[in-house]
C-alpha atoms as a PDB file:
ATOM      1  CA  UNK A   1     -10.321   9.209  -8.426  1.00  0.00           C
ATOM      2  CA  UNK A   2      -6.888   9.128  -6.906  1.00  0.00           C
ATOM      3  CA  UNK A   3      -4.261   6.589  -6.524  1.00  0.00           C
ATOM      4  CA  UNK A   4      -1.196   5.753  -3.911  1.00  0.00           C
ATOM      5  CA  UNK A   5       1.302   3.515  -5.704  1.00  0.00           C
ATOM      6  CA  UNK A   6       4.000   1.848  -3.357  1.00  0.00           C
ATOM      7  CA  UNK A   7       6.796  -0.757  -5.066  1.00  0.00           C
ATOM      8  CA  UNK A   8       8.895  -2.414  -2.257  1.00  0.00           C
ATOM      9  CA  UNK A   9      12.220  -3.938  -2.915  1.00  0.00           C
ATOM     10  CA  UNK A  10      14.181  -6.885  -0.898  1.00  0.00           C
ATOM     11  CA  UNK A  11      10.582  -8.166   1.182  1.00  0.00           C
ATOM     12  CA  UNK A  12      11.735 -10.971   3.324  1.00  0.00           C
ATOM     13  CA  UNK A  13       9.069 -13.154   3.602  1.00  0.00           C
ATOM     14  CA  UNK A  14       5.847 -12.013   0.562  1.00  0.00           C
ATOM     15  CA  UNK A  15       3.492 -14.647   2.482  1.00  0.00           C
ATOM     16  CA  UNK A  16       3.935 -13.263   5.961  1.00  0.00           C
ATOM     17  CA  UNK A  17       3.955  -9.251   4.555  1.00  0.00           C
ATOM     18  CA  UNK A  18       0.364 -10.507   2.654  1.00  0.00           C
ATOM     19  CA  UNK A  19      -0.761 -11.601   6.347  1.00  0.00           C
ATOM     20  CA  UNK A  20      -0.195  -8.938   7.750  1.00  0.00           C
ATOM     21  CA  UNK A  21      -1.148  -6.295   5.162  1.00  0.00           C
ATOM     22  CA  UNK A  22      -4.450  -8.507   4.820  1.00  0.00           C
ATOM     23  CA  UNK A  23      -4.934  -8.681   8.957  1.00  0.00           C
ATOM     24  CA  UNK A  24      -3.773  -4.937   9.367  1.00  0.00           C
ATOM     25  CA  UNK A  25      -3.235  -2.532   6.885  1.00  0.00           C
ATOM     26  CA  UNK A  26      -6.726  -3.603   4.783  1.00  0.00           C
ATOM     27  CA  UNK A  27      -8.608  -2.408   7.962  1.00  0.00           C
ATOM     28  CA  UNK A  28      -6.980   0.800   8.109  1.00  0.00           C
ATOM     29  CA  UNK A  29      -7.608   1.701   4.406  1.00  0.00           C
ATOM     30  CA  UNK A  30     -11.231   0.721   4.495  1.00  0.00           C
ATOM     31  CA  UNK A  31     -11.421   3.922   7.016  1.00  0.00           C
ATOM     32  CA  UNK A  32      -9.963   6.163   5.099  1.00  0.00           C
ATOM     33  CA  UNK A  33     -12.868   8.315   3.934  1.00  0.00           C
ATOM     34  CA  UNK A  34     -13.358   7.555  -0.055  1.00  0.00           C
ATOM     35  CA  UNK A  35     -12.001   4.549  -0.392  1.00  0.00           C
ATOM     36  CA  UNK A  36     -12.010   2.547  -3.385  1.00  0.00           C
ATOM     37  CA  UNK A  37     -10.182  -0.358  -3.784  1.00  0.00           C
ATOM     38  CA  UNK A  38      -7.053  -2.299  -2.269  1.00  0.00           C
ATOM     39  CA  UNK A  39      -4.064  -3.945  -3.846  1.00  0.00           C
ATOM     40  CA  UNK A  40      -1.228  -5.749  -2.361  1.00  0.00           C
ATOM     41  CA  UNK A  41       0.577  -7.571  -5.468  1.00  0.00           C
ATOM     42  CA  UNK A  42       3.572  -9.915  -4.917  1.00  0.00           C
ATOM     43  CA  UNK A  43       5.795  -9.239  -8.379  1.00  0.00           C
ATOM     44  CA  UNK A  44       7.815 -11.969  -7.647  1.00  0.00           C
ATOM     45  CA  UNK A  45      11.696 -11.965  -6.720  1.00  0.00           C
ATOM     46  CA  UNK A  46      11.070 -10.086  -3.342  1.00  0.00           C
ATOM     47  CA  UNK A  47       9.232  -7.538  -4.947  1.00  0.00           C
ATOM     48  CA  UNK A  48       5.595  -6.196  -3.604  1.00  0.00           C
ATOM     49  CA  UNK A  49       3.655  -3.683  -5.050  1.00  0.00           C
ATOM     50  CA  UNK A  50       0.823  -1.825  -3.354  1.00  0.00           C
ATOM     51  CA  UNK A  51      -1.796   0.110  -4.563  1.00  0.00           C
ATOM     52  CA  UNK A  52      -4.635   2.055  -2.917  1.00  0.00           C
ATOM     53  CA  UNK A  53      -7.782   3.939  -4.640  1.00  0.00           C
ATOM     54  CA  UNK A  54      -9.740   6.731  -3.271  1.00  0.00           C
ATOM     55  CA  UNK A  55     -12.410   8.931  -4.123  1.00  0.00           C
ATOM     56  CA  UNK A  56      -9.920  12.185  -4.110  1.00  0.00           C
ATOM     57  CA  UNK A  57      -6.424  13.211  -3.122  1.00  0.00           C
ATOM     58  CA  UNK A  58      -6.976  13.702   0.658  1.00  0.00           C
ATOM     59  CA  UNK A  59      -7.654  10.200   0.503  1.00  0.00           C
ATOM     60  CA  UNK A  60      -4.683   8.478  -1.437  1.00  0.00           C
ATOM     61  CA  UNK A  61      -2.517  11.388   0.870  1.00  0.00           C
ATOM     62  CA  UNK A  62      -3.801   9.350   3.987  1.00  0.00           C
ATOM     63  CA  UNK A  63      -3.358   6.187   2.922  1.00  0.00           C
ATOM     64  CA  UNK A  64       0.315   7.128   2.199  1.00  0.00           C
ATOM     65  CA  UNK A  65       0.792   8.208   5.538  1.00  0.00           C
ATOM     66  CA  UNK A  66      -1.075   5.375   6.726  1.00  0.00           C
ATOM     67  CA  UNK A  67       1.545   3.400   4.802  1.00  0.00           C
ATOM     68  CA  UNK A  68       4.561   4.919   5.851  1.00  0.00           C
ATOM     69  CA  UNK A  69       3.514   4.404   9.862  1.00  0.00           C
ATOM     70  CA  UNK A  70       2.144   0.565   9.466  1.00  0.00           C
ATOM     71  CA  UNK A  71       5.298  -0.595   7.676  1.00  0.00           C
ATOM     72  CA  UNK A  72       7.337   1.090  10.383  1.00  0.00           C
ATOM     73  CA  UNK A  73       5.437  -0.343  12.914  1.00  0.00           C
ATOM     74  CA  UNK A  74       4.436  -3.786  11.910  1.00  0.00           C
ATOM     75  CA  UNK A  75       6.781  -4.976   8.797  1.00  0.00           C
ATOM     76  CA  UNK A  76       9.817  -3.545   8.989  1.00  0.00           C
ATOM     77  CA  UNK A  77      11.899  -6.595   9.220  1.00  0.00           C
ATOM     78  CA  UNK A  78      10.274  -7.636   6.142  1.00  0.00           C
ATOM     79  CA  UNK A  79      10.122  -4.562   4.001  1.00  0.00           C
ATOM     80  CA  UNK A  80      13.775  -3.814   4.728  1.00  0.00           C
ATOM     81  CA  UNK A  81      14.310  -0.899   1.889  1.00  0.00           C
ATOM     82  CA  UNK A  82      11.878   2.249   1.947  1.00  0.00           C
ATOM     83  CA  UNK A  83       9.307   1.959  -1.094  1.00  0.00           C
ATOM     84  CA  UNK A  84       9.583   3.871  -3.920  1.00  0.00           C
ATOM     85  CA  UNK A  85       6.362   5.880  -3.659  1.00  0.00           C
ATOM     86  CA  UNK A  86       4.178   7.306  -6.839  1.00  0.00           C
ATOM     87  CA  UNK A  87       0.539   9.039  -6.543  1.00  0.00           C
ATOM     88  CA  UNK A  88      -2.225  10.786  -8.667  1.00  0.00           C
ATOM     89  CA  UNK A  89      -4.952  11.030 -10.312  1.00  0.00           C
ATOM     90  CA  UNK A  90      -6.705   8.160 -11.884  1.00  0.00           C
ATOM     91  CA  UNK A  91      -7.283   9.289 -16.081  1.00  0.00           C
ATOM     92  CA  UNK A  92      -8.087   6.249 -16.764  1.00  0.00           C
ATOM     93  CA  UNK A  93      -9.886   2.961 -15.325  1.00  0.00           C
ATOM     94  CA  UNK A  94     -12.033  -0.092 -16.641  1.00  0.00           C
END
């Protein structure tokens, strides 16, 4: 398995970025062929952390891509600061 890791800093609004993500984003991932699992985790003091699971590495590349376009398109106002972005493969899971 393969993971896609995204941390954003400075989120406006974490209950309105959860809407959407839930409304939006979860869709798109649940295409993605080999999907997993979906995360969307709200760390507290503006800080959201996002984490998608796939079968391989084609997969957790999409999903980054995926990522990158939603955000631009639907949240930008409140994900203000580009993510820090981590991905690879899964060595260990429970």
């Amino acid at each position: 398995m393969y993971a896609a890791v995204r941390r954003y800093d400075g989120v406006t609004d974490p209950a309105e970025a959860a809407r959407l993500v839930n409304e939006g984003f979860v869709p798109l991932m649940r295409q993605v062929p080999g999907f997993v699992a979906y995360y969307w985790v709200d760390a507290g003091d503006g800080v959201m952390v996002s984490t998608s699971v796939f079968q391989d590495r084609a997969g957790a590349e999409e999903s980054i891509s995926r990522a990158s376009d939603f955000v631009r398109d639907n949240l930008a106002s409140l994900l203000p600061a580009p993510p820090e972005v981590m991905a690879g493969e899964v060595v260990v899971s429970a």
